[in-house]
N, C-alpha and C. Protein backbone atom coordinates (compact mmCIF):
# COMPACT_ATOMS: atom_id res chain seq x y z
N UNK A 1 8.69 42.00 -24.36
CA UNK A 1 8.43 41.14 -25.49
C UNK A 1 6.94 40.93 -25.61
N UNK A 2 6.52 41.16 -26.78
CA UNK A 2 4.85 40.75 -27.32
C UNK A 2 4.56 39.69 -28.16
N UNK A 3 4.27 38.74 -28.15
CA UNK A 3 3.77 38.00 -29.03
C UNK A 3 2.47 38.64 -29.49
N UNK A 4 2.91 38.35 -31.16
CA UNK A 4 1.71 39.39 -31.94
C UNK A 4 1.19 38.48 -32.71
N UNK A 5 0.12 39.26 -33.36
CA UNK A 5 -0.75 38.47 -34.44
C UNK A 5 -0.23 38.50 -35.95
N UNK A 6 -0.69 37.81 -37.31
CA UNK A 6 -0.26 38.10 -37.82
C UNK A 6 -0.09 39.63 -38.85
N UNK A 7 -1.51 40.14 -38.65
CA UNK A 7 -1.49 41.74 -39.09
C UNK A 7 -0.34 42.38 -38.22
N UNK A 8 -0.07 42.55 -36.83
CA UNK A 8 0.64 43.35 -36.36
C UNK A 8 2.33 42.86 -36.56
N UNK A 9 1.94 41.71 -36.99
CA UNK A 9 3.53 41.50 -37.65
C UNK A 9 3.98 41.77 -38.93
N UNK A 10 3.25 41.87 -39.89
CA UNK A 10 3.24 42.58 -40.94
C UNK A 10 3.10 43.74 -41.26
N UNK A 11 2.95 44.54 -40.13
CA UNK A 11 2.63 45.92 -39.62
C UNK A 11 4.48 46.24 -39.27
N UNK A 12 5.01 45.15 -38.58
CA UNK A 12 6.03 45.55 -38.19
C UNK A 12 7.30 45.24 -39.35
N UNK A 13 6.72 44.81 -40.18
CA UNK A 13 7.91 44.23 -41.03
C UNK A 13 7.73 45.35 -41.94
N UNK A 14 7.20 46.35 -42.23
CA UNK A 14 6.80 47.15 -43.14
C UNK A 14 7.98 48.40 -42.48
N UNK A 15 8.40 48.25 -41.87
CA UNK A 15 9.17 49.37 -41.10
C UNK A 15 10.93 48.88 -41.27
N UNK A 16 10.53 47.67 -41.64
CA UNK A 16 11.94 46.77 -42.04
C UNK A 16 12.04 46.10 -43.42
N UNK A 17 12.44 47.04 -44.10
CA UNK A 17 12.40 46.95 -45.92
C UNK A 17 13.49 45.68 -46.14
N UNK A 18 14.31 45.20 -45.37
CA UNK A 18 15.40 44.38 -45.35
C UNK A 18 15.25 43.10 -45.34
N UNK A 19 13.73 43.02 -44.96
CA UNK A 19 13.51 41.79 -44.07
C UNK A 19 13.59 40.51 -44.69
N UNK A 20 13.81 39.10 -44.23
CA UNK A 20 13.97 38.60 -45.35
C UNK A 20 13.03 37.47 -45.39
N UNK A 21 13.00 37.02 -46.52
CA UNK A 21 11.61 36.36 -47.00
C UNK A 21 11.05 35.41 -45.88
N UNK A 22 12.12 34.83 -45.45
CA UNK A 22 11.59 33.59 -44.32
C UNK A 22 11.01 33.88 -43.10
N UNK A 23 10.94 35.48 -42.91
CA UNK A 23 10.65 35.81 -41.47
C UNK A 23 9.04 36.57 -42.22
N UNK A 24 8.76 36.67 -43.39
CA UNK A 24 7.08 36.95 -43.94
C UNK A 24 6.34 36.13 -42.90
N UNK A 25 5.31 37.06 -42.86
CA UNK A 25 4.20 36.57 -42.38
C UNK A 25 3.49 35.63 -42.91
N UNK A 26 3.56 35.67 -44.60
CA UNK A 26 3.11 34.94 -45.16
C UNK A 26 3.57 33.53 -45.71
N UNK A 27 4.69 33.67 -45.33
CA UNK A 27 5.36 32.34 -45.09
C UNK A 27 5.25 31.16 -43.97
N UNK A 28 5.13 31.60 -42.92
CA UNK A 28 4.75 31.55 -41.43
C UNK A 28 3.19 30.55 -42.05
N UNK A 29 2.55 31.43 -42.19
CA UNK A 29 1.24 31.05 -42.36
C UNK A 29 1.05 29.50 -43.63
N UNK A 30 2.15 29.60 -44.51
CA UNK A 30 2.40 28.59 -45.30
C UNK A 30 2.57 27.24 -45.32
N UNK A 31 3.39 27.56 -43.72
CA UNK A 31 4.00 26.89 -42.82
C UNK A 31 2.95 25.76 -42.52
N UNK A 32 1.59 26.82 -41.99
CA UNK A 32 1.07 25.81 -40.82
C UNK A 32 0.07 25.05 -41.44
N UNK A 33 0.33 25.08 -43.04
CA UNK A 33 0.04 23.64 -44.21
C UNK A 33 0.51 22.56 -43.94
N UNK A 34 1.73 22.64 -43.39
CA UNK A 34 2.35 21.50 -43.71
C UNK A 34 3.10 20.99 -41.65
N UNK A 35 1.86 21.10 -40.88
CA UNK A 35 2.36 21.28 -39.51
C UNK A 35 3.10 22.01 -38.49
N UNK A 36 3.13 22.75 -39.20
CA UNK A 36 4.15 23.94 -38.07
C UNK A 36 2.88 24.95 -37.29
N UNK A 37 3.52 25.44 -36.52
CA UNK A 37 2.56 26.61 -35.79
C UNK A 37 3.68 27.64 -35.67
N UNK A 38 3.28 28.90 -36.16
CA UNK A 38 4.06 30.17 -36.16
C UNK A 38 3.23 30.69 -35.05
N UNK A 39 4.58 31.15 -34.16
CA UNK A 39 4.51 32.32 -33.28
C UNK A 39 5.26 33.57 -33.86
N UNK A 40 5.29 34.52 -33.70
CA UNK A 40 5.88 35.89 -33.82
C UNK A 40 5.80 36.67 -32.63
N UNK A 41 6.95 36.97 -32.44
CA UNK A 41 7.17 37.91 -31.14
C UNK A 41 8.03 39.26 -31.69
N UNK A 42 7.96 39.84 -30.83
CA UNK A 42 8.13 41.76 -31.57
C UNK A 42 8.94 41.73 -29.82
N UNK A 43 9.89 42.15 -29.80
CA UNK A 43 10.55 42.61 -28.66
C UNK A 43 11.63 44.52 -29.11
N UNK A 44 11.07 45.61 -28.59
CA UNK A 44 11.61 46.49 -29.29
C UNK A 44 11.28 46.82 -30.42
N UNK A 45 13.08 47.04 -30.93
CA UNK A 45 12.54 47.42 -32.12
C UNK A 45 13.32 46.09 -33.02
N UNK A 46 13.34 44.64 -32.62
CA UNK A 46 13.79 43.46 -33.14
C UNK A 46 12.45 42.69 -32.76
N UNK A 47 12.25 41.52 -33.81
CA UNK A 47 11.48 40.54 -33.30
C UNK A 47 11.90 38.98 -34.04
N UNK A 48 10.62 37.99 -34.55
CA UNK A 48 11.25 36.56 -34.83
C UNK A 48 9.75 36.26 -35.04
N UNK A 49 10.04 35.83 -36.12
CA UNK A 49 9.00 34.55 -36.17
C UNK A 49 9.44 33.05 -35.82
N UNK A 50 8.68 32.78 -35.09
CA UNK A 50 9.31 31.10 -34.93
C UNK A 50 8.42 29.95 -35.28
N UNK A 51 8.98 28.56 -35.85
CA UNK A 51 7.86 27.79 -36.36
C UNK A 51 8.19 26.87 -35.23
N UNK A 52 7.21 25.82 -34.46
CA UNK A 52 7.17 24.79 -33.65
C UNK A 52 6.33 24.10 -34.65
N UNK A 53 6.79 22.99 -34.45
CA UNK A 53 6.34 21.48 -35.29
C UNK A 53 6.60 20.02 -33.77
N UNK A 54 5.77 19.48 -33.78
CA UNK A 54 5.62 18.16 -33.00
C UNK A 54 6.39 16.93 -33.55
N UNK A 55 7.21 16.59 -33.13
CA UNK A 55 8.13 15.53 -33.93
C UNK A 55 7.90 14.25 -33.17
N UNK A 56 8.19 13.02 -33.65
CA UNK A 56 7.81 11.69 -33.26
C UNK A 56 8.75 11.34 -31.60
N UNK A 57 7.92 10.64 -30.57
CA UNK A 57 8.47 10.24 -28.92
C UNK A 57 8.21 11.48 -28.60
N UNK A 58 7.69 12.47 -29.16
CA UNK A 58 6.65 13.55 -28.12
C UNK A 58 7.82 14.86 -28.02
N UNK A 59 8.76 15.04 -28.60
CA UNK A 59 9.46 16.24 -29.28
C UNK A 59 8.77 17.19 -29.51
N UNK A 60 8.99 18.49 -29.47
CA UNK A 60 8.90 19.69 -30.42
C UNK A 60 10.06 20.52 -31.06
N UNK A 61 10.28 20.79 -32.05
CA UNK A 61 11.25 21.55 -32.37
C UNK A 61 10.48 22.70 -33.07
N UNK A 62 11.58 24.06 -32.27
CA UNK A 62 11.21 25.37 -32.88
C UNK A 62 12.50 25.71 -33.55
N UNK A 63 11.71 26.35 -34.97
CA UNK A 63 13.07 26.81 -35.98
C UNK A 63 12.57 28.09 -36.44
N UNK A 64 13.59 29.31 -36.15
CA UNK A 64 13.92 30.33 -36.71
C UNK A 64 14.68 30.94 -37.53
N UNK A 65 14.54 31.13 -38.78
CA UNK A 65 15.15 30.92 -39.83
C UNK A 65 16.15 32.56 -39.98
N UNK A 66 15.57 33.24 -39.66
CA UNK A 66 16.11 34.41 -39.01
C UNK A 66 15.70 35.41 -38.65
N UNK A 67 15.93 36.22 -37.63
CA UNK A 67 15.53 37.17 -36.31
C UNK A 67 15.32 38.72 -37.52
N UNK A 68 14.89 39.65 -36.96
CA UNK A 68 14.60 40.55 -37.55
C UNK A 68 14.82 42.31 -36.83
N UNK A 69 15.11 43.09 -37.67
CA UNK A 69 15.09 44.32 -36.59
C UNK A 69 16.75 44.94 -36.46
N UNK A 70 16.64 45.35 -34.64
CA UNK A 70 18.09 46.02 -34.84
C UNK A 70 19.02 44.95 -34.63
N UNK A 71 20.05 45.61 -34.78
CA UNK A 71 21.84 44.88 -34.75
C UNK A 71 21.64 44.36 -33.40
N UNK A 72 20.56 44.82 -32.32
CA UNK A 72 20.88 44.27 -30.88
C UNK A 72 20.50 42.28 -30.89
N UNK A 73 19.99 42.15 -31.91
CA UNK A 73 19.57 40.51 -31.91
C UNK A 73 21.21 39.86 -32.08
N UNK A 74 21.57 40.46 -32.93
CA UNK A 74 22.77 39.97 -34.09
C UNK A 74 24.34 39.92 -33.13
N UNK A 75 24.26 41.09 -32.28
CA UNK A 75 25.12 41.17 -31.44
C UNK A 75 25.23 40.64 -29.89
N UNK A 76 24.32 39.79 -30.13
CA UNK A 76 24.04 38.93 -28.96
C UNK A 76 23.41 39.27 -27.79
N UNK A 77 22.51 40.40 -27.80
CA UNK A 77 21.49 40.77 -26.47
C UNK A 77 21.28 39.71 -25.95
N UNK A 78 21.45 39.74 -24.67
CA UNK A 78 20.89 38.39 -23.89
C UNK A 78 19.70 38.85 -23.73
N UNK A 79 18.96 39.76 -23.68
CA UNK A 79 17.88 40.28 -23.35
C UNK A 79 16.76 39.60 -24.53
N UNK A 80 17.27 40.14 -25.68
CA UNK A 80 16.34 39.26 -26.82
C UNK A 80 16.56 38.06 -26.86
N UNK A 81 17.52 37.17 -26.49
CA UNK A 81 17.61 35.80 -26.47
C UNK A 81 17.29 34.98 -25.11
N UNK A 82 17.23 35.71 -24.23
CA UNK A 82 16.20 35.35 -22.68
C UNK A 82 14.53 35.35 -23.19
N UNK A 83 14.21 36.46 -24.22
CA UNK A 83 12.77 36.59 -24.70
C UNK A 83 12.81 35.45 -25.66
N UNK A 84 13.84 35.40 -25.85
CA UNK A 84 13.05 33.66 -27.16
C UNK A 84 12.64 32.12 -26.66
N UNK A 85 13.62 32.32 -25.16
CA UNK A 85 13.79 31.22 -24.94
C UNK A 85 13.01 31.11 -24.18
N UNK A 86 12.08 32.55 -23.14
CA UNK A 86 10.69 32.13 -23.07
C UNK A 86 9.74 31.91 -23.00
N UNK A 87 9.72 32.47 -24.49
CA UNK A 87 8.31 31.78 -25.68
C UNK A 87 8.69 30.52 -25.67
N UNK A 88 9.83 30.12 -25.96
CA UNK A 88 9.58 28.55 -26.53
C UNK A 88 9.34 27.94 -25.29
N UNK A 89 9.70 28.54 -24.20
CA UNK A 89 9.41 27.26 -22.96
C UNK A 89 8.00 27.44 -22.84
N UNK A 90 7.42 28.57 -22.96
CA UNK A 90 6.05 28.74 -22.91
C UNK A 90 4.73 28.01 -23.88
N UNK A 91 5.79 28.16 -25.18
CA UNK A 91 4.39 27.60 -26.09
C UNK A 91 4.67 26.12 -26.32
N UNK A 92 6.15 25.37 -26.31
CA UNK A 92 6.06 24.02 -26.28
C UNK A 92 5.46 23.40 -25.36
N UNK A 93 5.25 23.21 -24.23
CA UNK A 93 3.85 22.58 -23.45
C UNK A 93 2.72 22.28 -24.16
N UNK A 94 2.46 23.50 -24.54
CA UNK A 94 0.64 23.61 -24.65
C UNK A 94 0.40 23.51 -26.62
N UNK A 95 1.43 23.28 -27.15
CA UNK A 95 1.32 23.28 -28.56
C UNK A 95 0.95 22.10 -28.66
């Protein structure tokens, strides 16, 4: 799993004509108007954008609106869902 930037995620979504609007890069980035921080991670040939936002008593919640790539996200890889879970343990700390 890579956490990427936003060119190389738009690099990767270009290979995925399917993709759907909420997982844009440029949405992500829309995002972090209004408090969110987008991460994007590329694992394979699936990845995710995810938004973390700081919520009130010292919370974070990360929301992924939906995953991207092959059928292996969709069909429940634990492998891609061990990689999500940790980014989020990773970047909620330090966000």
């Amino acid at each position: 799993m890579t956490e990427v930037t936003l060119t190389e995620w738009n690099q990767f979504l270009t290979k995925l004509p399917d993709a759907h609007l909420l997982q844009m890069g440029e949405w992500g980035e829309l995002k972090k108007d209004f408090g969110w921080k987008p991460v994007r991670i590329i694992s394979g040939d699936a990845g995710a954008q995810i938004l973390f936002r700081h919520l009130p008593l010292g919370f974070t919640i990360g929301y992924m609106p939906k995953a991207v790539g092959s059928k292996q996200w969709a069909e429940g890889s634990d492998q891609f869902w061990r990689e999500v879970d940790f980014i989020c343990k990773r970047i909620v700390p330090y966000f």
